[in-house]
C-alpha atoms as a PDB file:
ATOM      1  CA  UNK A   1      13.362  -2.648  -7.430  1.00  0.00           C
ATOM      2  CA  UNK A   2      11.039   0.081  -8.690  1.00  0.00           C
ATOM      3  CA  UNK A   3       7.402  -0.616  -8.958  1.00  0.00           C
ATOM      4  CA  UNK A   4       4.940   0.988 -11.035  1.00  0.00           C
ATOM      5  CA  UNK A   5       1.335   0.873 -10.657  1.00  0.00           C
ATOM      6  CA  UNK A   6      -0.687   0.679 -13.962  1.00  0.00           C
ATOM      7  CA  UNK A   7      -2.155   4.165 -14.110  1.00  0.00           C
ATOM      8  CA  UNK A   8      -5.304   4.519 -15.967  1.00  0.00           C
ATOM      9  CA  UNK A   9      -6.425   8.663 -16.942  1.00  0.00           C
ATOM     10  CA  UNK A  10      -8.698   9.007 -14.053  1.00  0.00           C
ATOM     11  CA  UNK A  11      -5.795   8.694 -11.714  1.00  0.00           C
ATOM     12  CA  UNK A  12      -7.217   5.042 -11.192  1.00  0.00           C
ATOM     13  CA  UNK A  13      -4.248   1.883 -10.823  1.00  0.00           C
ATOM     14  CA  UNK A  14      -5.216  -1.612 -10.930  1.00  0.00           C
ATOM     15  CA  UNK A  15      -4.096  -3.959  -7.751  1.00  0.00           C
ATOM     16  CA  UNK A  16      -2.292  -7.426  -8.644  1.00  0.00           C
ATOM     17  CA  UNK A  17      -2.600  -9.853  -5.720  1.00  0.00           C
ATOM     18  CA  UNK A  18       1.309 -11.001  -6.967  1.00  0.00           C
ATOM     19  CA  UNK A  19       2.493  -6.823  -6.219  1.00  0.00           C
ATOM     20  CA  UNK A  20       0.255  -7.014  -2.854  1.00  0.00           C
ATOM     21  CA  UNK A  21       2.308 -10.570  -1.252  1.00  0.00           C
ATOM     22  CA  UNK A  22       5.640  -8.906  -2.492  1.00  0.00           C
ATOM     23  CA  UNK A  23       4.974  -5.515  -0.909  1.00  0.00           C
ATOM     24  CA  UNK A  24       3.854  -7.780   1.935  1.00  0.00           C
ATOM     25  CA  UNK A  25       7.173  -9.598   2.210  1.00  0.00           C
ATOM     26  CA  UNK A  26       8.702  -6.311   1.806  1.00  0.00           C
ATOM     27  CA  UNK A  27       7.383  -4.649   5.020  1.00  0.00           C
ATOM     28  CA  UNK A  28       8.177  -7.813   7.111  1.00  0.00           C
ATOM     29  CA  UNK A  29      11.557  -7.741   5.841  1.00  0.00           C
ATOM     30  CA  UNK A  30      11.458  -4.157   7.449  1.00  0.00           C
ATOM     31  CA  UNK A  31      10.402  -5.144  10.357  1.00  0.00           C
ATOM     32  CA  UNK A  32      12.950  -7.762  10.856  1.00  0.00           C
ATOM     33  CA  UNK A  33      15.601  -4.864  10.679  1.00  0.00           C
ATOM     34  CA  UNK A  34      13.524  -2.462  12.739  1.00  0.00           C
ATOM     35  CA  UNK A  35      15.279  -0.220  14.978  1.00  0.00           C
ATOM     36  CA  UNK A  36      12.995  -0.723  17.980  1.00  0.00           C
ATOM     37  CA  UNK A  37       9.402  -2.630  18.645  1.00  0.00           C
ATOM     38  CA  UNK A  38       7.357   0.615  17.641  1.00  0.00           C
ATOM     39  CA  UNK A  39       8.857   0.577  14.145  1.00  0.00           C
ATOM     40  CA  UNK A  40       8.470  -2.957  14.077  1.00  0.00           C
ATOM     41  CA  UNK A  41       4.891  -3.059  15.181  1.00  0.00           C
ATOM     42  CA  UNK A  42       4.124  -0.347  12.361  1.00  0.00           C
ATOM     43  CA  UNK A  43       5.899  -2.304   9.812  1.00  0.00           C
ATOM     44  CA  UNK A  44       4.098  -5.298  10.981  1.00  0.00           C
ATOM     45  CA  UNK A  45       1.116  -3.962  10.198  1.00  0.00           C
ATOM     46  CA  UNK A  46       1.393  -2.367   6.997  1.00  0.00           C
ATOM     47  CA  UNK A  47       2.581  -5.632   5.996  1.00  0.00           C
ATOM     48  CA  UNK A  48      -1.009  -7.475   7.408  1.00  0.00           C
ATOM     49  CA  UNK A  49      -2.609  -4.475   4.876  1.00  0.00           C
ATOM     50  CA  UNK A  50      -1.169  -5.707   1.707  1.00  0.00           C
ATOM     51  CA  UNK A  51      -1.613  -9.251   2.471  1.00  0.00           C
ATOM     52  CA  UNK A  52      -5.490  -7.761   2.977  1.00  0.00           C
ATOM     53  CA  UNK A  53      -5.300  -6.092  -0.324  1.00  0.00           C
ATOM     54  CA  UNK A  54      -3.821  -9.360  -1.931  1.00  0.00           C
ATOM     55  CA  UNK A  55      -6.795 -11.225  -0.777  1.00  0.00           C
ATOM     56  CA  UNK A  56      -9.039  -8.578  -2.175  1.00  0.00           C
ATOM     57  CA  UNK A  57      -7.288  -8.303  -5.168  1.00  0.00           C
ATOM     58  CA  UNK A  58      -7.833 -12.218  -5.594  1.00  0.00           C
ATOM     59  CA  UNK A  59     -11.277 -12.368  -5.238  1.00  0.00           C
ATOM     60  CA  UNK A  60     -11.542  -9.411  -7.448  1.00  0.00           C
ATOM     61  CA  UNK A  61      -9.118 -10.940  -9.929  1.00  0.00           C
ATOM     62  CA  UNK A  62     -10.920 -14.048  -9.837  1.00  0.00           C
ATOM     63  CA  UNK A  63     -14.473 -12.869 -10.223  1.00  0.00           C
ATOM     64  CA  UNK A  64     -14.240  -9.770 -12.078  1.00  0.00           C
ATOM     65  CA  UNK A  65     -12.760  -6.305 -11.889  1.00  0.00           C
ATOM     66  CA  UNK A  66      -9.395  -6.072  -9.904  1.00  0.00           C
ATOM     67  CA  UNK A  67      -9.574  -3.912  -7.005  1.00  0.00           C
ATOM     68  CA  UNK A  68      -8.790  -0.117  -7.838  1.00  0.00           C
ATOM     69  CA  UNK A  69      -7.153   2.512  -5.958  1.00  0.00           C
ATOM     70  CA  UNK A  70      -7.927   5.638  -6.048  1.00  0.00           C
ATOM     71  CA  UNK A  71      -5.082   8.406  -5.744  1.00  0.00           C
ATOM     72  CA  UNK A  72      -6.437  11.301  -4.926  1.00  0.00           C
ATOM     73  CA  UNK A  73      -4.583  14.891  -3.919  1.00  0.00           C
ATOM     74  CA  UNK A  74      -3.040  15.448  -0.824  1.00  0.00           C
ATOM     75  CA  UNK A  75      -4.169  18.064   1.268  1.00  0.00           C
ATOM     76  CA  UNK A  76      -1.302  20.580   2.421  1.00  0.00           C
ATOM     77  CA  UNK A  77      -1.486  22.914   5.565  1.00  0.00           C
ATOM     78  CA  UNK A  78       0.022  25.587   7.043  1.00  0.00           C
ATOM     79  CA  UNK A  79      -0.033  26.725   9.941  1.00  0.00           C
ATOM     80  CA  UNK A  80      -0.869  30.516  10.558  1.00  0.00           C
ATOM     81  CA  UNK A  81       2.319  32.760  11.446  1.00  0.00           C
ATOM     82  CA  UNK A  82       2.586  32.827  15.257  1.00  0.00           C
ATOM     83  CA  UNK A  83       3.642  36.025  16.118  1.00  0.00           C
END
């Protein structure tokens, strides 16, 4: 299933605890099926983030603006020709 975040012009999307839980579920789901325990463990905790970001996104969704993220550019490098 693809998920789109609400996009405002300032580059700005607006959190819903219901997307948070799911993306939760999602990652332990991963985990479950992880190839070995250092996958798992990572999966394991990206799905302990979103269920952080749910709560968040309740309290902000119960007591006034929902909980924004911010996308912001990602910084490429590259490294310098080693000669």
């Amino acid at each position: 299933m693809e998920r789109r975040a609400k996009l405002h012009g300032s580059g700005e999307y607006a959190m819903n605890p219901v997307d948070c839980k799911e993306r939760a579920a999602e990652y332990r789901r991963m985990a479950g099926d992880a190839p070995n325990s250092r996958v798992r463990g990572i999966l394991t905790d990206m799905a302990r983030t979103w269920d952080r970001l749910a709560i968040e996104a309740e309290i902000g969704h119960n007591s006034g603006p929902q909980v924004r993220a911010i996308s912001e550019p990602v910084a490429t490098h590259t490294p310098p020709d080693r000669r």
